[in-house]
Protein backbone atom coordinates (compact mmCIF):
# COMPACT_ATOMS: atom_id res chain seq x y z
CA UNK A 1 -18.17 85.60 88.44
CA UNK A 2 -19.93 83.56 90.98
CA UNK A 3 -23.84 83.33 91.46
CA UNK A 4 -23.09 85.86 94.09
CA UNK A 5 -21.11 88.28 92.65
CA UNK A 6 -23.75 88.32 89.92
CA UNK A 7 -26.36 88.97 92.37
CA UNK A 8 -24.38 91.58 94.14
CA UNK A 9 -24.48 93.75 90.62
CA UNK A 10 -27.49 93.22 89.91
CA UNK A 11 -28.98 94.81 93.62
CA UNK A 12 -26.68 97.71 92.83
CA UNK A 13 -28.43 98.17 89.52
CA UNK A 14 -31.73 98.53 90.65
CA UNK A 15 -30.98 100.70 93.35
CA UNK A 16 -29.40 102.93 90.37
CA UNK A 17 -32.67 102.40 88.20
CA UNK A 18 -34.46 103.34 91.30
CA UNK A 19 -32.58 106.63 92.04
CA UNK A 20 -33.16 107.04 87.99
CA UNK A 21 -36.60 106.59 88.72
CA UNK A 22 -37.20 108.97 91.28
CA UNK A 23 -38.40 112.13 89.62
CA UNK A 24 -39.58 111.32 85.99
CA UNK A 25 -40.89 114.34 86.18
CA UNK A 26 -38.24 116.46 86.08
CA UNK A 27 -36.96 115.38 82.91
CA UNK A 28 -39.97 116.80 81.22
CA UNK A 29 -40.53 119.87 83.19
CA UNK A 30 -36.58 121.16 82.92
CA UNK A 31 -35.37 123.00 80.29
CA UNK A 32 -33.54 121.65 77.16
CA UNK A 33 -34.31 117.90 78.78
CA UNK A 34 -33.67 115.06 75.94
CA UNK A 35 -36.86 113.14 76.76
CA UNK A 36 -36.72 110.46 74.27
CA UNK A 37 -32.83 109.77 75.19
CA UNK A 38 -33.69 109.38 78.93
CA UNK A 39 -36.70 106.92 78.20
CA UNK A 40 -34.33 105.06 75.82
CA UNK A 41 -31.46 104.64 78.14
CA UNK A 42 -34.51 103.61 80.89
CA UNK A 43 -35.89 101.52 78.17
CA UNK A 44 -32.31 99.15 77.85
CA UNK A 45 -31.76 99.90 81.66
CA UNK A 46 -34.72 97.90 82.03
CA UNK A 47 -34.71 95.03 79.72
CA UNK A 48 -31.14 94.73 81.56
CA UNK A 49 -32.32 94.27 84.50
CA UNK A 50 -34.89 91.66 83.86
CA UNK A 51 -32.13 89.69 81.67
CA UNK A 52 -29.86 89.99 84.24
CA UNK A 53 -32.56 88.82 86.91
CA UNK A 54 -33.98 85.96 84.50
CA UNK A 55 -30.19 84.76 84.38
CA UNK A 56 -29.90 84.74 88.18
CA UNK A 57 -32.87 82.66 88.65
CA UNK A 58 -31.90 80.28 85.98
CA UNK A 59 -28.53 79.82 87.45
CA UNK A 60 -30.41 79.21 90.90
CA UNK A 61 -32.21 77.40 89.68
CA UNK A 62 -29.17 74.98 88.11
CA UNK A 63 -27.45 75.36 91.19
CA UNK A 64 -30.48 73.95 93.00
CA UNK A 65 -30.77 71.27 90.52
CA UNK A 66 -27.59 70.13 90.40
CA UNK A 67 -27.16 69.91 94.56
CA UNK A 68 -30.30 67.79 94.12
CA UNK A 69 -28.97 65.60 91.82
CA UNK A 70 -25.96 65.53 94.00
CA UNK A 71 -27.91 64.74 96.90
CA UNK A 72 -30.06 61.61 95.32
CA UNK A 73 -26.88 60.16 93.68
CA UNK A 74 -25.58 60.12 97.44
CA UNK A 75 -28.75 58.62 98.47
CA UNK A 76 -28.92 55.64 96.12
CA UNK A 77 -25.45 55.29 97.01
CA UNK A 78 -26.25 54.73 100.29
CA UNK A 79 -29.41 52.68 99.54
CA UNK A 80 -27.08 50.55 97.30
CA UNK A 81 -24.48 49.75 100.57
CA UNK A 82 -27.17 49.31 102.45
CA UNK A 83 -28.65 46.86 100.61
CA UNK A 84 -25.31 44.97 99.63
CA UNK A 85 -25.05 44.50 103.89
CA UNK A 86 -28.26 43.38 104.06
CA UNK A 87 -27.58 40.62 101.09
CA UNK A 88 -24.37 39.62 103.14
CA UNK A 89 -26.13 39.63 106.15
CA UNK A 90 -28.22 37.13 104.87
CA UNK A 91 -26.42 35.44 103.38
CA UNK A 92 -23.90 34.78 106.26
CA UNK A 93 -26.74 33.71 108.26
CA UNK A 94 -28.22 31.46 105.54
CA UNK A 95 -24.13 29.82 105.37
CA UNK A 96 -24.42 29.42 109.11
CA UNK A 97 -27.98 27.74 108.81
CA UNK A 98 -26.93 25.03 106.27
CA UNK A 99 -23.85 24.35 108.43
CA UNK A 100 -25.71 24.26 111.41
CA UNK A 101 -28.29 21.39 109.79
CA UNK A 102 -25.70 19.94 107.71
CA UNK A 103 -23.91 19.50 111.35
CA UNK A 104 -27.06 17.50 112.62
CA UNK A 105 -27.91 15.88 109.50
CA UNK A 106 -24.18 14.05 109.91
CA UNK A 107 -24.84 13.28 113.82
CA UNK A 108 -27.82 11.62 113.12
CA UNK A 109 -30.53 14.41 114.25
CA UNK A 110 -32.80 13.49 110.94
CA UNK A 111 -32.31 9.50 110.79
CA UNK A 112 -36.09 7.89 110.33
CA UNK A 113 -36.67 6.01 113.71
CA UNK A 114 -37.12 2.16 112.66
CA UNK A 115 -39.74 1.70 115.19
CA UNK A 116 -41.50 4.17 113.80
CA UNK A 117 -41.01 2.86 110.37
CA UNK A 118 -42.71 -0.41 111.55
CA UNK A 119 -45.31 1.39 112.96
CA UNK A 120 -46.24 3.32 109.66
CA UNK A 121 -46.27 -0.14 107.78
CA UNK A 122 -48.22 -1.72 110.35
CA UNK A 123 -50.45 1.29 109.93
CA UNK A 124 -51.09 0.73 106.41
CA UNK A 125 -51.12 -3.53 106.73
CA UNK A 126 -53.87 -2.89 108.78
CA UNK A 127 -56.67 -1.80 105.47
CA UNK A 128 -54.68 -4.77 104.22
CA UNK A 129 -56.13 -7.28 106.82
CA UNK A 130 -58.54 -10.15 106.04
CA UNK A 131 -61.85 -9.49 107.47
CA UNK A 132 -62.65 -11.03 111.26
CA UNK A 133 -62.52 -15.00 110.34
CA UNK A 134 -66.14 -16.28 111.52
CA UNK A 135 -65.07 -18.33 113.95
CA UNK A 136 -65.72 -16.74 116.90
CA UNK A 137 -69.26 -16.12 115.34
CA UNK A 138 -69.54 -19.51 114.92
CA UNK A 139 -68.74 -20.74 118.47
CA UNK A 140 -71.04 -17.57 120.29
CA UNK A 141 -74.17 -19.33 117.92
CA UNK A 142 -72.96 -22.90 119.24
CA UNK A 143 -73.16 -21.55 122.84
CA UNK A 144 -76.98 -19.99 121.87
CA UNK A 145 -78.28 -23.56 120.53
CA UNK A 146 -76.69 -25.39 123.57
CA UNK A 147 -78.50 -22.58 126.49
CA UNK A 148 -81.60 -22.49 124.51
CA UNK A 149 -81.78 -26.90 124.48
CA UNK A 150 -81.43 -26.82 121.01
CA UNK A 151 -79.84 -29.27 120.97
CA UNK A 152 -80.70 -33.36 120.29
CA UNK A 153 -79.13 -34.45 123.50
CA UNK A 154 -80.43 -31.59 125.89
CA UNK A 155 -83.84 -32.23 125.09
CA UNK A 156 -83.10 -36.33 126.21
CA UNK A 157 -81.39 -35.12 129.38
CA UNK A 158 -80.74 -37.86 132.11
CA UNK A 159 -78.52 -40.17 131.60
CA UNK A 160 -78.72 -39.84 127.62
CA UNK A 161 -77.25 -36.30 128.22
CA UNK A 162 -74.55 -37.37 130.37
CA UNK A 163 -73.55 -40.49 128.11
CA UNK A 164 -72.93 -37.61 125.43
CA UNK A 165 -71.18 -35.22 127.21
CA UNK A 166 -68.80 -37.89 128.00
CA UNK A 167 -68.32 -39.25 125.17
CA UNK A 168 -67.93 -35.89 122.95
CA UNK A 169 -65.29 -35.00 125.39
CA UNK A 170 -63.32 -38.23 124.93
CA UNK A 171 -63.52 -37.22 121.17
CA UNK A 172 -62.32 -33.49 122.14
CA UNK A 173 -59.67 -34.61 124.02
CA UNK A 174 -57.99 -36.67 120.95
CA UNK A 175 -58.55 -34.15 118.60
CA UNK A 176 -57.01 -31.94 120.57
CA UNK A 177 -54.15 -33.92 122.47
CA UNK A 178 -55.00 -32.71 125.50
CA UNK A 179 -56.20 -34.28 128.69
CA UNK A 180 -59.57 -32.47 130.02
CA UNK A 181 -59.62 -30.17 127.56
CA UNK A 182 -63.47 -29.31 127.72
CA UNK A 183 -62.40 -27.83 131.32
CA UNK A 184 -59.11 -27.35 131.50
CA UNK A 185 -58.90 -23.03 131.01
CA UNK A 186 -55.10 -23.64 130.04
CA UNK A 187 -56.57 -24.49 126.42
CA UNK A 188 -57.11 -20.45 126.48
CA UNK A 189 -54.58 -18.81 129.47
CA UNK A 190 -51.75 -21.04 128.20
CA UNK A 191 -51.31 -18.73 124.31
CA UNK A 192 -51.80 -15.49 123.35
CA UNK A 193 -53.37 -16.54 119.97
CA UNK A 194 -56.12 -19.21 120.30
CA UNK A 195 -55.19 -22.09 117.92
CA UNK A 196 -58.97 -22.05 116.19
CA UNK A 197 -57.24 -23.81 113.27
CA UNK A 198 -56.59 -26.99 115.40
CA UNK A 199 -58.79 -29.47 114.32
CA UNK A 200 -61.40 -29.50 117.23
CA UNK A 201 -59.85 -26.34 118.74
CA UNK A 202 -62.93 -24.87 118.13
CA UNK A 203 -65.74 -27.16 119.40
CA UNK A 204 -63.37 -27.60 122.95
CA UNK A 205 -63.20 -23.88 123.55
CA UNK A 206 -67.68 -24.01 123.32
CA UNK A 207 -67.63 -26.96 125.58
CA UNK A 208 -65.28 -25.84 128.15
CA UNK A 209 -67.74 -22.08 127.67
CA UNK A 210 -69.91 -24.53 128.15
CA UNK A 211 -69.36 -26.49 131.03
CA UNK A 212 -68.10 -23.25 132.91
CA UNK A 213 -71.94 -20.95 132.62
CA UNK A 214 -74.22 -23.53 131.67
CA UNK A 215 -72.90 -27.31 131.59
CA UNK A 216 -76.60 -29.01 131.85
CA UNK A 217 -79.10 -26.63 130.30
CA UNK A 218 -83.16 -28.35 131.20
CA UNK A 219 -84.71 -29.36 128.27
CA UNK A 220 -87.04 -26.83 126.68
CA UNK A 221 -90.68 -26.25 127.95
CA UNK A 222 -93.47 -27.41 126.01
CA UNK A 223 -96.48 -25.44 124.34
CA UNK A 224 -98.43 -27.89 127.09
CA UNK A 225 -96.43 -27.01 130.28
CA UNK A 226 -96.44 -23.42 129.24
CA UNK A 227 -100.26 -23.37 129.74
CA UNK A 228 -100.30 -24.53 133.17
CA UNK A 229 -99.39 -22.10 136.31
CA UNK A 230 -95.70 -24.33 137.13
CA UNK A 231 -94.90 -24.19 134.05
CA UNK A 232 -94.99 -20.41 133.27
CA UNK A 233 -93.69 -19.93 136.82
CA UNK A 234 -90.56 -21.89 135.62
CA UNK A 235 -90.22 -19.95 132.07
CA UNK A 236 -90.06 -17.11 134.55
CA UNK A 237 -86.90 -18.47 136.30
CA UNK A 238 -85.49 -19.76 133.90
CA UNK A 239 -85.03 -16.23 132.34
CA UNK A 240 -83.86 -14.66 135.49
CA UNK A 241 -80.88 -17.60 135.21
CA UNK A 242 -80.59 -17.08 131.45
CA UNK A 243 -79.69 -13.67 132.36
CA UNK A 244 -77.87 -14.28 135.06
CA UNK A 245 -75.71 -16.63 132.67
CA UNK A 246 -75.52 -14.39 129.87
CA UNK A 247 -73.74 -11.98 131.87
CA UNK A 248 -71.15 -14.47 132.68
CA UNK A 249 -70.67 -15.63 128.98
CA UNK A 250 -70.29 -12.00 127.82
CA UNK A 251 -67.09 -11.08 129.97
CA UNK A 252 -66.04 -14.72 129.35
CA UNK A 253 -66.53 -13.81 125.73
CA UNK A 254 -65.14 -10.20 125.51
CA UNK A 255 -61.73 -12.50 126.84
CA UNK A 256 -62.03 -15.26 124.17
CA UNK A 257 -62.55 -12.25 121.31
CA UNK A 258 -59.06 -10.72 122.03
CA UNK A 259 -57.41 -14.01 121.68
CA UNK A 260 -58.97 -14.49 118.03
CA UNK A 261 -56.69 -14.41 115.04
CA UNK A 262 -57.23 -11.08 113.78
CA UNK A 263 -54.03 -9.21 112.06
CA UNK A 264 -51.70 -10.30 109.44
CA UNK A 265 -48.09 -11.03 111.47
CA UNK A 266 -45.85 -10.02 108.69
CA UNK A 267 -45.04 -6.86 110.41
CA UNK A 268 -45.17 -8.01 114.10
CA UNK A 269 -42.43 -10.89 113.09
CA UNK A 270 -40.29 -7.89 112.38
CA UNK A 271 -41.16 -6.07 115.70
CA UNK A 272 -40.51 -9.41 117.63
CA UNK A 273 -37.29 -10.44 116.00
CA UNK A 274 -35.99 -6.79 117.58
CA UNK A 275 -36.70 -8.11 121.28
CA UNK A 276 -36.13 -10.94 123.02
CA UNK A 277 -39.52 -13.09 122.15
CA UNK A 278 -39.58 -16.63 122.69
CA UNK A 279 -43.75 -17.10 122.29
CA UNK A 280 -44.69 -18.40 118.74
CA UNK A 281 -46.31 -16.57 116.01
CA UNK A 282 -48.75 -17.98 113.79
CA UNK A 283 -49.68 -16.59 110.38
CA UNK A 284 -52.46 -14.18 112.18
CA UNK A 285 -52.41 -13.10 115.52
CA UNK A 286 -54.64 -11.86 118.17
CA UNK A 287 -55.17 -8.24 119.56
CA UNK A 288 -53.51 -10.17 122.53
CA UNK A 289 -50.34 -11.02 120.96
CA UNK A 290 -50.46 -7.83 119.20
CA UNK A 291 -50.12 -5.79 122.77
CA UNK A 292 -47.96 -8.91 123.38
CA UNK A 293 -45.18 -7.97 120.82
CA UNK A 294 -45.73 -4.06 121.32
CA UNK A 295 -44.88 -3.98 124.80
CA UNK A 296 -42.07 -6.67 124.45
CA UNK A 297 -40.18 -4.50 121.78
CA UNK A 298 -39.88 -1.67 124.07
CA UNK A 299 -39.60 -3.75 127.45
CA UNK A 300 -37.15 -6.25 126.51
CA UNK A 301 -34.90 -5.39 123.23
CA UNK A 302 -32.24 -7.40 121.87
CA UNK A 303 -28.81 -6.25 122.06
CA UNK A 304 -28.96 -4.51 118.57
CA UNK A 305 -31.82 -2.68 119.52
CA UNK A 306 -30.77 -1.57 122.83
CA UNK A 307 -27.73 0.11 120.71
CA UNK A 308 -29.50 1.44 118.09
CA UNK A 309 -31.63 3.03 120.98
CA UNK A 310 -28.49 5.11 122.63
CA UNK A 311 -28.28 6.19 119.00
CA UNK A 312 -31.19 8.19 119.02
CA UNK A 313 -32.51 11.31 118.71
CA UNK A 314 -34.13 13.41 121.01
CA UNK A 315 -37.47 13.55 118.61
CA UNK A 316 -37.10 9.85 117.83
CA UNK A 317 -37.17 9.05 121.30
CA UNK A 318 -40.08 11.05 121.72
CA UNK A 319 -41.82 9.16 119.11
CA UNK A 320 -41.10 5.79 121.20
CA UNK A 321 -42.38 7.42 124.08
CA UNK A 322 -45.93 8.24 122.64
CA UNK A 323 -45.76 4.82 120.97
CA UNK A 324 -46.09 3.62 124.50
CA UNK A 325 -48.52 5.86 125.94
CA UNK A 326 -50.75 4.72 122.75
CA UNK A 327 -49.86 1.01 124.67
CA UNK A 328 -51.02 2.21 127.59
CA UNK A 329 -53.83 3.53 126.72
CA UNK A 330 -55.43 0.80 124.75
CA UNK A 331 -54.66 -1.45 127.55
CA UNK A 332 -56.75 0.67 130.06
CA UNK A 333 -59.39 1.20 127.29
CA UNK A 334 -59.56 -2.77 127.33
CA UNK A 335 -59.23 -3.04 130.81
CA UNK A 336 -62.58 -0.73 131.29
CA UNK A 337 -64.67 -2.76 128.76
CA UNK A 338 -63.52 -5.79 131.12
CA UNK A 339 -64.67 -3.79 133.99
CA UNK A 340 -67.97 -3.31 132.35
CA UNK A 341 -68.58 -6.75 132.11
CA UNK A 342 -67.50 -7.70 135.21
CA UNK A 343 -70.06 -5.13 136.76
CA UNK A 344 -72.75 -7.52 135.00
CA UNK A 345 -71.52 -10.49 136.69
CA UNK A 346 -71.66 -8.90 140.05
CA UNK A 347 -74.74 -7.60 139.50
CA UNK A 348 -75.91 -11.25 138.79
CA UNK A 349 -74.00 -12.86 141.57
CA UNK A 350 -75.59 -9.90 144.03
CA UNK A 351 -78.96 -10.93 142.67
CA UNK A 352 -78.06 -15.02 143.16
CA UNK A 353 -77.20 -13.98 147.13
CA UNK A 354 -80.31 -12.38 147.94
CA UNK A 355 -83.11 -14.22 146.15
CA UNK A 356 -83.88 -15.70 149.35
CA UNK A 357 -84.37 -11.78 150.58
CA UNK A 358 -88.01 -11.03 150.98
CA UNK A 359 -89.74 -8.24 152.73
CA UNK A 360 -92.73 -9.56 154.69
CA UNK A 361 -94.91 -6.48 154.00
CA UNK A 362 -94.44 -6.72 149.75
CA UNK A 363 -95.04 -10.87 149.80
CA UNK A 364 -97.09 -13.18 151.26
């Protein structure tokens, strides 16, 4: 019998209890009336009943149970597929991901950039780097003692001055092998990388300073002529023209410091060799030469490197690309100290034009 069946006889065995029920008290009041039989059979009709309805709830109950057992086993079924689609979901897409970057691994997508390579060990050669030789030290405190008369042959002046001059420049010259090289510029202008190493290199590169801002410094003023009215009137000019010359020694100078051997060339060899180069490279180069090579390597390559660079990828290239507006913008970083300078000279030289300016109401 089915859970509904049973329910069926049960209903139709209250309603019997119930029409039982309906007039208990005619069983006592008739005649003859077997009271304790009646309340027996009401008794078991009873106990019936609530077995019957205790039986019907539990198989609800069971029935309940076992459609929700039904219903999570479907679930976790489905949870399960779901899940095993999502795994080969993923895992399809990770498949297409490592043949994707395996694809552009093998055409060359992920190759280091040697350029760049060079750069990074240039990057780290530079800690590396001996210190700033003294040279250029040395010549800017050769150029002080000659302004300031300092020296022996500035204080004789006359003829004694000029007999020296001429002969330390015969001397220059033979050191050097080069004719009229205390004013000949082409000693600097002619190489990226000033040859300081030269035997007298040095000492013509002050004396051609030299003879360009301050060839015949006066000899210096005495404690005696400083006392007297002309003579503190000339300390006076003479530091308007020290200053005047100063400016002109500091943009010559900011020139002659980027021409100093500075860097180790180990790594700027390398860079060279991959364009077409034909200067010379000494052992330590200047900031100069360093540009030099930089801008060479990218403007004129060699035939290998002009292959290698179809070769590239789109994030190497890019890499080249900011390696030259780094160029670029060190040059014009340069360029504006220059122009810094050169405001000083102009300054002075705008100063030199109107000395002769004076207003007739502020001097007499």
């Amino acid at each position: 019998m089915t859970v509904t069946n049973r329910t069926r006889g049960l209903l139709l065995a209250i309603a019997a209890a119930s029409l039982t029920f309906a007039s208990p008290a005619s069983g006592f009041l008739a005649p003859g009336c077997p009271c304790n039989v009646v309340n027996a059979y009401h008794g078991d009709t009873r106990e019936w009943i609530t077995d019957e309805t205790t039986e019907a709830a539990k198989r609800i109950i069971e029935a309940l149970r076992a459609q929700t057992r039904q219903t999570s086993s479907h679930i976790d079924r489905e949870v399960e597929a779901n899940k095993r689609l999502a795994d080969a979901e993923q895992q399809n897409e990770s498949m297409r991901l490592r043949e994707y970057f395996r694809a552009r691994a093998e055409s060359g997508a992920f190759d280091p950039n040697p350029d760049y390579c060079l750069l990074l060990d240039l990057a780290g050669s530079r800690a590396l780097s001996p210190p700033e030789p003294p040279t250029f030290a040395a010549m800017d405190t050769s150029l002080d003692r000659w302004s300031s008369s300092d020296v022996p042959a500035v204080g004789d002046g006359g003829l004694r001055l000029a007999a020296w001059l001429a002969a330390e420049s015969r001397q220059i010259d033979e050191a050097v092998g080069m004719e009229e090289a205390t004013t000949n510029w082409d000693l600097v202008h002619g190489q990226t990388t000033l040859p300081v190493e030269l035997r007298g290199a040095s000492h013509a590169i002050v004396r051609l300073v030299a003879n360009t801002v301050d060839p015949t410094p006066p000899p210096a003023l005495t404690e005696d002529e400083l006392k007297t009215p002309s003579g503190l009137s000339e300390a006076i000019i003479r530091k308007t023209v020290s200053a005047r010359k100063n400016a002109a020694r500091s943009a010559i100078s900011f020139s002659l410091e980027l021409t100093m051997p500075r860097h180790d060339a180990t790594i700027y060899r390398t860079l060279a060799d991959r364009a077409i180069y034909s200067s010379s490279i000494p052992d330590m180069i200047s900031d100069l030469q360093a540009i030099d090579i930089r801008t060479m390597s990218n403007f004129a390559p060699n035939a290998d490197t002009l292959e290698e660079r179809h070769g590239k990828s789109e994030s190497a290239l890019l890499q080249d690309l900011i390696d030259l507006q780094s160029v670029h913008t060190r040059i014009s970083y340069l360029k504006l100290l220059q122009e810094v300078r050169n405001t000083a000279v102009l300054a002075a030289q705008l100063g030199i034009l109107t000395d002769g300016e004076r207003s007739s109401a502020t001097h007499r």
